[in-house]
C-alpha atoms as a PDB file:
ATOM      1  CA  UNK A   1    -112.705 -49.884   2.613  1.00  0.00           C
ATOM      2  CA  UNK A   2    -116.587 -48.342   2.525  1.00  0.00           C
ATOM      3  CA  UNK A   3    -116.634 -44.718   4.915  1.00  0.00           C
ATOM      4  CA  UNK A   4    -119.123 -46.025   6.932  1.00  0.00           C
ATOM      5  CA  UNK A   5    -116.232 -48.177   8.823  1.00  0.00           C
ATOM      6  CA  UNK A   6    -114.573 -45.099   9.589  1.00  0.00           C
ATOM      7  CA  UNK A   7    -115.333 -42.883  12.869  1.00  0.00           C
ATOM      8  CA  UNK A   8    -118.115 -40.841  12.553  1.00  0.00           C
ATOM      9  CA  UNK A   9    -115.923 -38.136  13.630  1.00  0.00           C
ATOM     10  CA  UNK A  10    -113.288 -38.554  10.799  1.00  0.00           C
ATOM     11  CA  UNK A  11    -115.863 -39.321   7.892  1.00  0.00           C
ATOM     12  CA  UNK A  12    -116.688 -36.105   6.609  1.00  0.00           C
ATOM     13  CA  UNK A  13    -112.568 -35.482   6.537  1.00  0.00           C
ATOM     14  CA  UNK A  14    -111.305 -38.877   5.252  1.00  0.00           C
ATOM     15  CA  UNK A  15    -114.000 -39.674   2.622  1.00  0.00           C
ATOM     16  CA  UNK A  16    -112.177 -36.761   0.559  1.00  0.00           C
ATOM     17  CA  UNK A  17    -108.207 -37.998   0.799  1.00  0.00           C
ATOM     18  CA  UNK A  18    -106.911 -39.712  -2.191  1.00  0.00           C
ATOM     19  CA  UNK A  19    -104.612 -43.131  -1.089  1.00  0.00           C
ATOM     20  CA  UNK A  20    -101.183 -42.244  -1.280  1.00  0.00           C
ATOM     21  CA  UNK A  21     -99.025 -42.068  -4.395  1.00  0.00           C
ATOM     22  CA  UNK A  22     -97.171 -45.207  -5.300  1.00  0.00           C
ATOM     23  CA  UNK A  23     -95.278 -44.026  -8.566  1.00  0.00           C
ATOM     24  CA  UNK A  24     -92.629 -41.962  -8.550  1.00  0.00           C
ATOM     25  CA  UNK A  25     -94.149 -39.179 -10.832  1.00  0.00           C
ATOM     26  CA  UNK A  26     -96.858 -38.249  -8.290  1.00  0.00           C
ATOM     27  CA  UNK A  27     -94.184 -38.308  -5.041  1.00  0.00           C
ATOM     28  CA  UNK A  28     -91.699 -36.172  -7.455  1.00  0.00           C
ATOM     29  CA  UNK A  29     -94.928 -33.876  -7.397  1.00  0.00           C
ATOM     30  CA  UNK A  30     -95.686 -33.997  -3.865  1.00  0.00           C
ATOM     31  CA  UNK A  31     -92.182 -33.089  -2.493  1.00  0.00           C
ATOM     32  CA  UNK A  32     -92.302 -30.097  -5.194  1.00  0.00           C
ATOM     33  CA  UNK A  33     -95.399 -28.653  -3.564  1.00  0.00           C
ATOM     34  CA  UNK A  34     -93.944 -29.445  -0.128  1.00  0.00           C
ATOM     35  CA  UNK A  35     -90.634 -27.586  -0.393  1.00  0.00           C
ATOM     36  CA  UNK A  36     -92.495 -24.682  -1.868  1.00  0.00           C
ATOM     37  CA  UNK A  37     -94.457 -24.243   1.507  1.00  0.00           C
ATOM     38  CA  UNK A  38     -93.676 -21.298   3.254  1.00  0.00           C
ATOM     39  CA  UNK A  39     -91.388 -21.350   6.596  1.00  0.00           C
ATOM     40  CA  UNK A  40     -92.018 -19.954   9.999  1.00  0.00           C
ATOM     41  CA  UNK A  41     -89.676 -18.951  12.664  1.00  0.00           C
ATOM     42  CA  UNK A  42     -91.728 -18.575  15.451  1.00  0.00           C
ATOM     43  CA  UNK A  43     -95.141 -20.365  16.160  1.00  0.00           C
ATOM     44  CA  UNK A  44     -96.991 -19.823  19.298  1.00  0.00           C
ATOM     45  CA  UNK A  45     -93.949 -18.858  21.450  1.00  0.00           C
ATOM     46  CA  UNK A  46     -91.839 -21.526  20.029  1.00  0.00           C
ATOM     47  CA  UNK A  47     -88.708 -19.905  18.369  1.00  0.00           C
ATOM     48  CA  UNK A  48     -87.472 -22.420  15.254  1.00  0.00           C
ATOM     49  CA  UNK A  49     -84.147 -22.099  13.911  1.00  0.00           C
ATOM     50  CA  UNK A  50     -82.110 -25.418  11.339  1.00  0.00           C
ATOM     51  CA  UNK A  51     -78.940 -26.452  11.768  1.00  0.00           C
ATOM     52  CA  UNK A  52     -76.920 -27.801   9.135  1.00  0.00           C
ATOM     53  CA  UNK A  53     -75.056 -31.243   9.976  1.00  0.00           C
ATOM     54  CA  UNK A  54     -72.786 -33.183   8.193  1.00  0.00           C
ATOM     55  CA  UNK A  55     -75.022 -34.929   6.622  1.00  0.00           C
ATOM     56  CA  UNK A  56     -78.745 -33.675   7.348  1.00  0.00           C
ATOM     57  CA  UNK A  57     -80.341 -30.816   8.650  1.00  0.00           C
ATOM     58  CA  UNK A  58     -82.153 -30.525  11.886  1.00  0.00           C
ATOM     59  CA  UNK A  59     -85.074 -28.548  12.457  1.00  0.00           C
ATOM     60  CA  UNK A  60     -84.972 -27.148  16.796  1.00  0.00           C
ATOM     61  CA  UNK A  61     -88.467 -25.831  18.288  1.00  0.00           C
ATOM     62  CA  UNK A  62     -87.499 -23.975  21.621  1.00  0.00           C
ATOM     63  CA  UNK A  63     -90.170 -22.998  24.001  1.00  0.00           C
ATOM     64  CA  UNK A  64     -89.828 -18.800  24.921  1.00  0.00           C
ATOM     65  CA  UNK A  65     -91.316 -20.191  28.221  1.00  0.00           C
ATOM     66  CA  UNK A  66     -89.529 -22.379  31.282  1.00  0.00           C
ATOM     67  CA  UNK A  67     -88.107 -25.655  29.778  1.00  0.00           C
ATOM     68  CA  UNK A  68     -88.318 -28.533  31.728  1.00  0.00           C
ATOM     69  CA  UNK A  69     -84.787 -29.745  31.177  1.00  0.00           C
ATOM     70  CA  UNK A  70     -85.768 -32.865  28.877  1.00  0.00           C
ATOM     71  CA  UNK A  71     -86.178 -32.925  25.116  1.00  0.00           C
ATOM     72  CA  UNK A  72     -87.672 -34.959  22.133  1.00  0.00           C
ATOM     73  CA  UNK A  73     -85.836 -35.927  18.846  1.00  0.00           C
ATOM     74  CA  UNK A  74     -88.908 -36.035  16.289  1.00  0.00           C
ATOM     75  CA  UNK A  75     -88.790 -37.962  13.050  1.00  0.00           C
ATOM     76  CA  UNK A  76     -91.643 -37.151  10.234  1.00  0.00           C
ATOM     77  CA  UNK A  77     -93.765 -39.474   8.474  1.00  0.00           C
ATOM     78  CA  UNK A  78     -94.139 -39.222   4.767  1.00  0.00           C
ATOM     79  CA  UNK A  79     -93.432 -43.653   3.561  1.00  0.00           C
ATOM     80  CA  UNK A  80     -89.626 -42.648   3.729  1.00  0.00           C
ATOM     81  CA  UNK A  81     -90.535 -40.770   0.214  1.00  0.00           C
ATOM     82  CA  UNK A  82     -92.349 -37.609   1.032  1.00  0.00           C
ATOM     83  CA  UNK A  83     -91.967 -34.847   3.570  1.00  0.00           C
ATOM     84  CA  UNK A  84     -89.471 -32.216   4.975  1.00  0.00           C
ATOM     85  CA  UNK A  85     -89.442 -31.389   8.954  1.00  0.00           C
ATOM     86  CA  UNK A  86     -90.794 -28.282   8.790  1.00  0.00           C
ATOM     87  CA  UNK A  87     -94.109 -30.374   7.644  1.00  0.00           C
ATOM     88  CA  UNK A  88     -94.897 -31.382  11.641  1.00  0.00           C
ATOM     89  CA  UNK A  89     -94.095 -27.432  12.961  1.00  0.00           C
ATOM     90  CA  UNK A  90     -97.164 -27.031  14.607  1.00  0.00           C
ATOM     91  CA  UNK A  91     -97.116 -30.240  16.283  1.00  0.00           C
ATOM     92  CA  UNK A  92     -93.328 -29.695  17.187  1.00  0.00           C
ATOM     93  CA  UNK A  93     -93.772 -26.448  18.549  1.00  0.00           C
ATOM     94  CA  UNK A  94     -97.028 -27.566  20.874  1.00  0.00           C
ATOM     95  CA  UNK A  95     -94.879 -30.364  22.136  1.00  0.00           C
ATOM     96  CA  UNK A  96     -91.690 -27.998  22.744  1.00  0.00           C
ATOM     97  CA  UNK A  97     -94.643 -25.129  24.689  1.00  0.00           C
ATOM     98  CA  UNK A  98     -96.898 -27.820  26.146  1.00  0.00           C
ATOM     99  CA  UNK A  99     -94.561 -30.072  27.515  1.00  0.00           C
ATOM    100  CA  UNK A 100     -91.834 -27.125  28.319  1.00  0.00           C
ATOM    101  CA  UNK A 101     -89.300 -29.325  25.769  1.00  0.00           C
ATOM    102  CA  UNK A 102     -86.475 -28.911  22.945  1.00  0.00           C
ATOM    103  CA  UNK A 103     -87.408 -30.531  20.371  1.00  0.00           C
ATOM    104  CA  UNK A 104     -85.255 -31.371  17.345  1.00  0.00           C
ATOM    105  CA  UNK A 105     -86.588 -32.771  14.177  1.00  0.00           C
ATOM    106  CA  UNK A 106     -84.807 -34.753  11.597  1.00  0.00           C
ATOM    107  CA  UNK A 107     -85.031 -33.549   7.707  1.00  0.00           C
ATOM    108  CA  UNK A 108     -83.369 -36.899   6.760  1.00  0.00           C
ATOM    109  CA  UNK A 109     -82.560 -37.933   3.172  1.00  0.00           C
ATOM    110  CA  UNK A 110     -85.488 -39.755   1.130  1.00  0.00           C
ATOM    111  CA  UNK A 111     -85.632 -42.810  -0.767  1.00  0.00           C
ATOM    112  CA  UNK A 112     -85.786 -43.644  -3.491  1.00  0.00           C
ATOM    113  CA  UNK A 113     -82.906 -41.604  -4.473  1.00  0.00           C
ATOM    114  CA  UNK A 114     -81.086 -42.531  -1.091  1.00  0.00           C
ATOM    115  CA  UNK A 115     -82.240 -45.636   0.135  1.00  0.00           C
ATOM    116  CA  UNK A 116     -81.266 -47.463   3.222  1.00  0.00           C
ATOM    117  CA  UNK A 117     -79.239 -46.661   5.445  1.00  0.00           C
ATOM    118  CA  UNK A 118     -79.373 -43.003   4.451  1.00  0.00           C
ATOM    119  CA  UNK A 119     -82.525 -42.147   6.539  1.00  0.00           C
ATOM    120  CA  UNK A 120     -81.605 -43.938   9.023  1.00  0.00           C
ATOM    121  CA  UNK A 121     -77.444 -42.666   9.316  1.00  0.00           C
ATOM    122  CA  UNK A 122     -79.339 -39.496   9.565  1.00  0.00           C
ATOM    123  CA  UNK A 123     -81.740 -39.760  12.494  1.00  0.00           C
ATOM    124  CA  UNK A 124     -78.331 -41.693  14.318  1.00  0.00           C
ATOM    125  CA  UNK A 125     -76.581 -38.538  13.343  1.00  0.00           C
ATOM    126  CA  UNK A 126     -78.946 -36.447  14.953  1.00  0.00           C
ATOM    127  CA  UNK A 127     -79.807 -38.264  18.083  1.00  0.00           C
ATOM    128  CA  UNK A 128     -75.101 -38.146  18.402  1.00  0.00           C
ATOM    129  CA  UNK A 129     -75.492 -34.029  17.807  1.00  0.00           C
ATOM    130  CA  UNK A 130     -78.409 -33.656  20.425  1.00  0.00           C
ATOM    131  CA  UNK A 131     -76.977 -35.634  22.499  1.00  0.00           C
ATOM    132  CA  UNK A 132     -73.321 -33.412  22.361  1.00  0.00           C
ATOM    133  CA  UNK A 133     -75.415 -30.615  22.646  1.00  0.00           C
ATOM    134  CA  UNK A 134     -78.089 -30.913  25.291  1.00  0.00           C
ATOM    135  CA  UNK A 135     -75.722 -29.472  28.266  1.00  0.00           C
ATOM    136  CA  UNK A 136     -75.783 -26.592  25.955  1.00  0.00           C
ATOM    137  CA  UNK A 137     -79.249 -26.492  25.731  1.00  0.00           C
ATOM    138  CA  UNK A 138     -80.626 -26.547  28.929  1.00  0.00           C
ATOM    139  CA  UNK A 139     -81.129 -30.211  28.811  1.00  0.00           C
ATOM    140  CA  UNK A 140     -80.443 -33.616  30.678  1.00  0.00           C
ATOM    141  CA  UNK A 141     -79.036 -35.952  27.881  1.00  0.00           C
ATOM    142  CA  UNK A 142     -80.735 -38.924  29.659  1.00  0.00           C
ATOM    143  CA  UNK A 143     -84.342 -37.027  29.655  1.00  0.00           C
ATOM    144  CA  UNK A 144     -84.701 -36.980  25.939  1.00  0.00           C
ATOM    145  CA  UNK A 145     -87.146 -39.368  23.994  1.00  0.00           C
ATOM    146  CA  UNK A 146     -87.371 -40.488  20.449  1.00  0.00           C
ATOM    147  CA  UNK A 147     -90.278 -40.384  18.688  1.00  0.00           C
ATOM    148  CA  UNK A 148     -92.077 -40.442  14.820  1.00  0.00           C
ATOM    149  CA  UNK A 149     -95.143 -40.683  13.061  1.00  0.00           C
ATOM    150  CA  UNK A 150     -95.749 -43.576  10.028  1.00  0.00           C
ATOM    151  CA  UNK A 151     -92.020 -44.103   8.542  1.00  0.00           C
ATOM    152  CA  UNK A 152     -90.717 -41.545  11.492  1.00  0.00           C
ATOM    153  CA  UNK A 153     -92.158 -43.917  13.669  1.00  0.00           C
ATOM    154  CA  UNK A 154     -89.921 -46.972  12.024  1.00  0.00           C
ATOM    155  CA  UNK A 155     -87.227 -44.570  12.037  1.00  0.00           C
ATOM    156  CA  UNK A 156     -87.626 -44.102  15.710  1.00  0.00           C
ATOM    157  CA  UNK A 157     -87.932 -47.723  16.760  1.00  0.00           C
ATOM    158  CA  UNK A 158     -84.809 -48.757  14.579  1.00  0.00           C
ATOM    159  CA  UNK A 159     -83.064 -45.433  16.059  1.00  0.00           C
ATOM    160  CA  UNK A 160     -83.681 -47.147  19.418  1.00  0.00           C
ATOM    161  CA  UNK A 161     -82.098 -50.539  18.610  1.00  0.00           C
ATOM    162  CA  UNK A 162     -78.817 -48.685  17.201  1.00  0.00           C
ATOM    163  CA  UNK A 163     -78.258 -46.767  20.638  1.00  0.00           C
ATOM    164  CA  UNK A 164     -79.486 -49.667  22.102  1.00  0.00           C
ATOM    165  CA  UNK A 165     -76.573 -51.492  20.782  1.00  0.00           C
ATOM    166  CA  UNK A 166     -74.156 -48.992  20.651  1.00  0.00           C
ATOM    167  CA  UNK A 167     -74.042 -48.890  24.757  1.00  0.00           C
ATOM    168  CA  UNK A 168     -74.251 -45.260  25.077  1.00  0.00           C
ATOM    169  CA  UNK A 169     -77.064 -42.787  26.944  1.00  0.00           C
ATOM    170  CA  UNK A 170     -80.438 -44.105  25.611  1.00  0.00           C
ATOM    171  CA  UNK A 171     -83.492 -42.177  25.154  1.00  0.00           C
ATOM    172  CA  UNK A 172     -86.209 -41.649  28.308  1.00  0.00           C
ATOM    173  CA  UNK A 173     -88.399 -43.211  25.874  1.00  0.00           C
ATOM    174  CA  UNK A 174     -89.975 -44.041  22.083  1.00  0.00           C
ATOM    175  CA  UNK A 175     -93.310 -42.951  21.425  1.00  0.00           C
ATOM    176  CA  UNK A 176     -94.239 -43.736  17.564  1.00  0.00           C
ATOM    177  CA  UNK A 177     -97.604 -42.794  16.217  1.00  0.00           C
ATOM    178  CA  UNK A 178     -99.158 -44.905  13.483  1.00  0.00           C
ATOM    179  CA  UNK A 179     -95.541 -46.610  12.711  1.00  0.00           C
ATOM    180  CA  UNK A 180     -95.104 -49.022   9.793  1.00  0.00           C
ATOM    181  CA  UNK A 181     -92.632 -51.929  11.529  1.00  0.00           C
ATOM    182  CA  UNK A 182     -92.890 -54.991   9.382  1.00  0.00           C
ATOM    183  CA  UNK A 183     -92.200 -54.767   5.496  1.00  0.00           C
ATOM    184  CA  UNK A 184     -93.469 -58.352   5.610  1.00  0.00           C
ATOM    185  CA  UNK A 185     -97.009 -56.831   5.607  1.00  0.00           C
ATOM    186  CA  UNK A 186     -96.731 -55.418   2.371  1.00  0.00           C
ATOM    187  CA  UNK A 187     -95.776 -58.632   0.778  1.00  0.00           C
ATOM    188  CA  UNK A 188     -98.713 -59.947   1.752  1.00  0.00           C
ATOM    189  CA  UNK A 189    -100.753 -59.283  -1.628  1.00  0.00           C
ATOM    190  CA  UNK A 190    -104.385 -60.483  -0.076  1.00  0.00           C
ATOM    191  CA  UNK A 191    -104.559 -56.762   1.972  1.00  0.00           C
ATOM    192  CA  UNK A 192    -104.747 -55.049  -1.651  1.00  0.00           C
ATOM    193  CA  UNK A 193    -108.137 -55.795  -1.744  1.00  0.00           C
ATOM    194  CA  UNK A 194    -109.018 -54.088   1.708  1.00  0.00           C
ATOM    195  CA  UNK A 195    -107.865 -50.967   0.098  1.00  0.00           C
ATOM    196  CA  UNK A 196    -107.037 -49.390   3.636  1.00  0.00           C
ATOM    197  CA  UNK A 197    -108.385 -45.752   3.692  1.00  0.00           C
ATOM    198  CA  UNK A 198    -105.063 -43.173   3.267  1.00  0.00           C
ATOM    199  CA  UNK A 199    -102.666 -45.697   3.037  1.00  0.00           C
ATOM    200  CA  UNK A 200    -103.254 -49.198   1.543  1.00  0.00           C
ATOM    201  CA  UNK A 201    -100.679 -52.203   1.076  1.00  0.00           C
ATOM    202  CA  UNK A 202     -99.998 -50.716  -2.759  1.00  0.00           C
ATOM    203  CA  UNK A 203     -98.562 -48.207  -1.458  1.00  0.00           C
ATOM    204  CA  UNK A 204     -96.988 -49.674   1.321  1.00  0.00           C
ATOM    205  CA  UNK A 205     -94.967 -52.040  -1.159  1.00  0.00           C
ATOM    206  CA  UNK A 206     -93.998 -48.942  -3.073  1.00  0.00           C
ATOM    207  CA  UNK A 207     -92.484 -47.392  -0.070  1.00  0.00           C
ATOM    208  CA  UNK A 208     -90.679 -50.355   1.601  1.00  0.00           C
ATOM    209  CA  UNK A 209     -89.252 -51.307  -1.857  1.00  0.00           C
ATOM    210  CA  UNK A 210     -88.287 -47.816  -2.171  1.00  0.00           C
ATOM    211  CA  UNK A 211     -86.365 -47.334   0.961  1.00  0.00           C
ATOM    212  CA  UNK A 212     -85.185 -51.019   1.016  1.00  0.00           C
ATOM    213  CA  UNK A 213     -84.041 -51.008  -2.444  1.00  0.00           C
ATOM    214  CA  UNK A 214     -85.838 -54.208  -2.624  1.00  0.00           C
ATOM    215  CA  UNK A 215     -88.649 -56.618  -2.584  1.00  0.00           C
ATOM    216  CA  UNK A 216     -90.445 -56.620   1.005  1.00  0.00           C
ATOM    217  CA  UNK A 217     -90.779 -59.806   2.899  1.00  0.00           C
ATOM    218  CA  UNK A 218     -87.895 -61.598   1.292  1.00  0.00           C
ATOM    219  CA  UNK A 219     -85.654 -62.989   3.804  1.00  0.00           C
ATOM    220  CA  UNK A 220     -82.977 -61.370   4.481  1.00  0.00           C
ATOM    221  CA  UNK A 221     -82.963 -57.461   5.461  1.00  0.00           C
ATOM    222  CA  UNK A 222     -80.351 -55.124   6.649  1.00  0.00           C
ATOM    223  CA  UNK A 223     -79.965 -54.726  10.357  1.00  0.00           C
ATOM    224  CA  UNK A 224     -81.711 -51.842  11.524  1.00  0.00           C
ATOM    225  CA  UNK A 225     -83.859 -51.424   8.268  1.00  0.00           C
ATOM    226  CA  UNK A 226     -87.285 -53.092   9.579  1.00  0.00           C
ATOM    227  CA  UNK A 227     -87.546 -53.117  13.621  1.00  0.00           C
ATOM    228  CA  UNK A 228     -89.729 -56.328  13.789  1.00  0.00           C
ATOM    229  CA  UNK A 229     -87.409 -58.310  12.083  1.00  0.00           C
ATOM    230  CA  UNK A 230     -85.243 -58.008  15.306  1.00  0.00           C
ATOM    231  CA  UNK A 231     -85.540 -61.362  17.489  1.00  0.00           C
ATOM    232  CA  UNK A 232     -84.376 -59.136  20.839  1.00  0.00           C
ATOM    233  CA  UNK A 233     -86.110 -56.456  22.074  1.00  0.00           C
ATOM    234  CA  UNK A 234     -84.721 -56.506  25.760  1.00  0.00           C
ATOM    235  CA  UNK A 235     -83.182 -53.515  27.169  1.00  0.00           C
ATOM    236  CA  UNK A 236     -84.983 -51.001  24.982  1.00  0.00           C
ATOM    237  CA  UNK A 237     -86.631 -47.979  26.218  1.00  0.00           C
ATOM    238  CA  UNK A 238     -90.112 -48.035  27.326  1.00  0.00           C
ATOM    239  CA  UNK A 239     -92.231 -47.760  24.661  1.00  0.00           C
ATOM    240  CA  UNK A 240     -95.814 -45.905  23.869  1.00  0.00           C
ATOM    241  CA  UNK A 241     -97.609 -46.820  20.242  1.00  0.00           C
ATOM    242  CA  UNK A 242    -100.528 -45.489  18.865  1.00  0.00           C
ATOM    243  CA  UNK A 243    -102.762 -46.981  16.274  1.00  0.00           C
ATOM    244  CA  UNK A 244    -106.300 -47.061  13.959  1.00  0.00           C
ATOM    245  CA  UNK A 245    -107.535 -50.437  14.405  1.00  0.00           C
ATOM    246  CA  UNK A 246    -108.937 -50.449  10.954  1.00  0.00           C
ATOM    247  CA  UNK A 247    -105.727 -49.559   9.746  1.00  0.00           C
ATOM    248  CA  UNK A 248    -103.200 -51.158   7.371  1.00  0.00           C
ATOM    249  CA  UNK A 249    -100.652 -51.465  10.504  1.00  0.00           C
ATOM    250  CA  UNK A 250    -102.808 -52.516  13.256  1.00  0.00           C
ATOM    251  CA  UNK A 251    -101.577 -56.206  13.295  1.00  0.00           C
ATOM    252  CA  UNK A 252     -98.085 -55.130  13.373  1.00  0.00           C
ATOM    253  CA  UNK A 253     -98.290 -52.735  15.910  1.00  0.00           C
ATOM    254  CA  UNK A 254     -99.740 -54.850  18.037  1.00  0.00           C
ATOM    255  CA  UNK A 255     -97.645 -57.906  17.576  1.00  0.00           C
ATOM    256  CA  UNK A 256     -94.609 -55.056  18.216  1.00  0.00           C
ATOM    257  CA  UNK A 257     -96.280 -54.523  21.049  1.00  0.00           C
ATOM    258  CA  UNK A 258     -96.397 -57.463  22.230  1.00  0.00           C
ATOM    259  CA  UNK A 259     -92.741 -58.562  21.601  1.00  0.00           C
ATOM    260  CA  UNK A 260     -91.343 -55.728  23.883  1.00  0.00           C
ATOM    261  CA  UNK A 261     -93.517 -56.568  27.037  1.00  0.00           C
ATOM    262  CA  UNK A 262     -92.682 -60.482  25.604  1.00  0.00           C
ATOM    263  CA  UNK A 263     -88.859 -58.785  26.507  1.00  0.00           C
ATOM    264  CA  UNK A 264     -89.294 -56.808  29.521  1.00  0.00           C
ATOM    265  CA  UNK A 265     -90.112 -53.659  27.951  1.00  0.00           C
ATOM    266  CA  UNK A 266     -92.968 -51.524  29.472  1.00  0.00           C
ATOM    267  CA  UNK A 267     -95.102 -50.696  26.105  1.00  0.00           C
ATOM    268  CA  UNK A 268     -98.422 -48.778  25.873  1.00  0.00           C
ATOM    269  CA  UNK A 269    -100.525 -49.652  23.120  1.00  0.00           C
ATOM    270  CA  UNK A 270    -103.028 -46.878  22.327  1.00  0.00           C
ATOM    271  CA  UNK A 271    -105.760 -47.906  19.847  1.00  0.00           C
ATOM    272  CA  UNK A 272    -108.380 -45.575  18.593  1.00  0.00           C
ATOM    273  CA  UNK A 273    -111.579 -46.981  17.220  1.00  0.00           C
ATOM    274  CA  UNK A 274    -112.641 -47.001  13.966  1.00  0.00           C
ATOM    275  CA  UNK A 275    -109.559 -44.880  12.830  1.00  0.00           C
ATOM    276  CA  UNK A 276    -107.404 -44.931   9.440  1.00  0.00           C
ATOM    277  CA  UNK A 277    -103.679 -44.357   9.135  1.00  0.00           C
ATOM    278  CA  UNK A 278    -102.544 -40.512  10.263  1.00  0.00           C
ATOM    279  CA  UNK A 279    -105.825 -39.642  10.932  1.00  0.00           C
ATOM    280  CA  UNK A 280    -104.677 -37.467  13.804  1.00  0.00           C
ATOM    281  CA  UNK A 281    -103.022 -34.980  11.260  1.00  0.00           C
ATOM    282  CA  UNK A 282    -106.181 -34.512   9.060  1.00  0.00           C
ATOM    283  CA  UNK A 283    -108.697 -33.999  11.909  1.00  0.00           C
ATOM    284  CA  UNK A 284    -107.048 -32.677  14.612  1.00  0.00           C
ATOM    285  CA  UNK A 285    -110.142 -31.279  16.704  1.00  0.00           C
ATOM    286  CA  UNK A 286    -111.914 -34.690  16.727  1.00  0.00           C
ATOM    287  CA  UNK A 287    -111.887 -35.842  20.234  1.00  0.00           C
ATOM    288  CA  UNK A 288    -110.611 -39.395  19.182  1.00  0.00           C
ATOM    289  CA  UNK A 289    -107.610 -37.121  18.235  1.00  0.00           C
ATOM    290  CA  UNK A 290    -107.794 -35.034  21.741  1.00  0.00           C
ATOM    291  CA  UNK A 291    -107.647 -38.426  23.814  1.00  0.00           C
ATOM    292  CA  UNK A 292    -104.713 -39.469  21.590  1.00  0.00           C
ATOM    293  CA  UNK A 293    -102.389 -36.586  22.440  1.00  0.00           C
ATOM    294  CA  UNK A 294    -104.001 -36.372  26.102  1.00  0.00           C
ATOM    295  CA  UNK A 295    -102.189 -40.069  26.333  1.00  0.00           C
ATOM    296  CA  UNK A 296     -99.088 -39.411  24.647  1.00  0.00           C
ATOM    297  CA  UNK A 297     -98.464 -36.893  26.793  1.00  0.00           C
ATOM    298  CA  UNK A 298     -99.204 -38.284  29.671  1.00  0.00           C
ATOM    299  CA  UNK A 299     -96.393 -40.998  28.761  1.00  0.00           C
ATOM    300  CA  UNK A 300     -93.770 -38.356  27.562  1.00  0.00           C
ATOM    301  CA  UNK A 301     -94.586 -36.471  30.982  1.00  0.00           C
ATOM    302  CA  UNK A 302     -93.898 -39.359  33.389  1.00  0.00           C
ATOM    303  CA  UNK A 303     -90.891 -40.923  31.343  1.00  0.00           C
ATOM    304  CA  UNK A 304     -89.581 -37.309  30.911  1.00  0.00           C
ATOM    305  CA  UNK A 305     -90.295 -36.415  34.527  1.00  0.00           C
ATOM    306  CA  UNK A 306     -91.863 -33.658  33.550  1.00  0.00           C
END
């Protein structure tokens, strides 16, 4: 994909990131350099303490300011290979001092040393814990949202089916930024050649075969494991969805989209011009990136009441 298709806004920024890995030397490498990152307990008012679950840890941002009595489980990105929770702090703690929430965030197990369902058990696990403790938090257990970014953003739709299904307290809401859905798209060999900026279809195979623990696009798939592959939609939470619409996962987002308003479900898509995969974490001043978080609060505000 040539940089001039890119924002002008992003170009200087994007031009410079490598496509992500899709062997498991380089991801070995990148989760070494990410759990050698220094971590903070505090960030702008926004006191951060882990708690250690069964099976998972989860990461809580609490504003030192008023809470607004709702909260926001938050599952990272990172292909279901790469990534810790403590990687999205400062965008945890501005959602836990903007928006006056508690926000927990999910350090789940990674493939491919713990593929399906072990990401997934975890986020459930979490969403069961917040929900037992949310009295004891200051919170309403029926004013908390789900949300994720890339593979969090999966994690979050799938997360939302489970509940869904499971007939307890739902979430307020799912808001998933830039979220991978379909692992039909990356068995769709004629997008190599687009050779999507950040993350292209390569790599998109190498991370659904990863967490699957196999091929995309066959025919069969575990329930839960890939949220478009589910036929019924009704009954889930409303729904907000950002995307790049020169991104690898603009079709599927869409169609996603599409199938919960198909199903009664109030969704939101939010496109941004001209914009690659994640682009809001590498150039967060741009104002492409300002008028995505201006919207995505403005959903978690009125489905929060907050």
């Amino acid at each position: 994909m040539k940089i001039d298709q890119i924002h002008p806004e992003l170009r200087n920024t994007v031009r410079f990131i490598l496509p992500f890995p899709h062997n498991r030397t380089l991801v070995a490498i990148l989760n070494l350099l990410i759990n050698l990152a220094p971590r903070k307990s505090v960030i702008n008012g926004v006191k951060i303490t882990d708690k250690q679950l069964e099976n998972t840890t989860v990461r809580i941002y609490r504003p030192e300011g008023k809470l607004s009595g709702a909260g926001l489980l938050w599952i990272h990105g990172g292909g279901f290979i790469i990534g810790r929770a403590y990687i999205n702090d400062k965008l945890c703690a501005a959602y836990s001092k903007d928006l006056g929430l508690v926000v927990v965030s999910v350090d789940y197990r990674l493939a491919p040393r713990f593929p399906f369902p072990a990401a997934f058990d975890d986020c459930f696990e979490a969403w069961q814990w917040f929900q037992n403790e949310a009295a004891t938090m200051g919170i309403d257990p029926e004013l908390i949202a789900i949300s994720g970014q890339s593979s969090g953003g999966c994690l979050a739709a799938s997360l939302a089916q489970k509940i869904h299904d499971e007939g307890s307290v739902e979430p307020a809401a799912q808001a998933l930024l830039c979220p991978t859905l379909d692992d039909r798209t990356a068995a769709n060999y004629e997008l190599d050649a687009i050779n999507h900026r950040i993350w292209n279809n390569k790599s998109n195979r190498f991370a659904w075969s990863a967490y699957l623990g196999q091929p995309p696009g066959i025919p069969d798939v575990p329930e839960y494991a890939v949220p478009s592959r589910r036929e019924n939609l009704s009954g889930l939470p409303p729904a907000w969805i950002s995307v790049g619409d020169v991104e690898l996962f603009y079709e599927e987002a869409s169609r996603y989209c599409e199938h919960l308003n198909e199903n009664g479900v109030d969704c939101r898509l939010h496109v941004t011009p001209m914009a690659p995969h994640g682009f809001e974490a590498f150039v967060p001043k741009a104002s492409i990136t300002q008028d995505l978080f201006k919207a995505n609060y403005q959903f978690l505000r009125e489905t929060l009441k907050i």
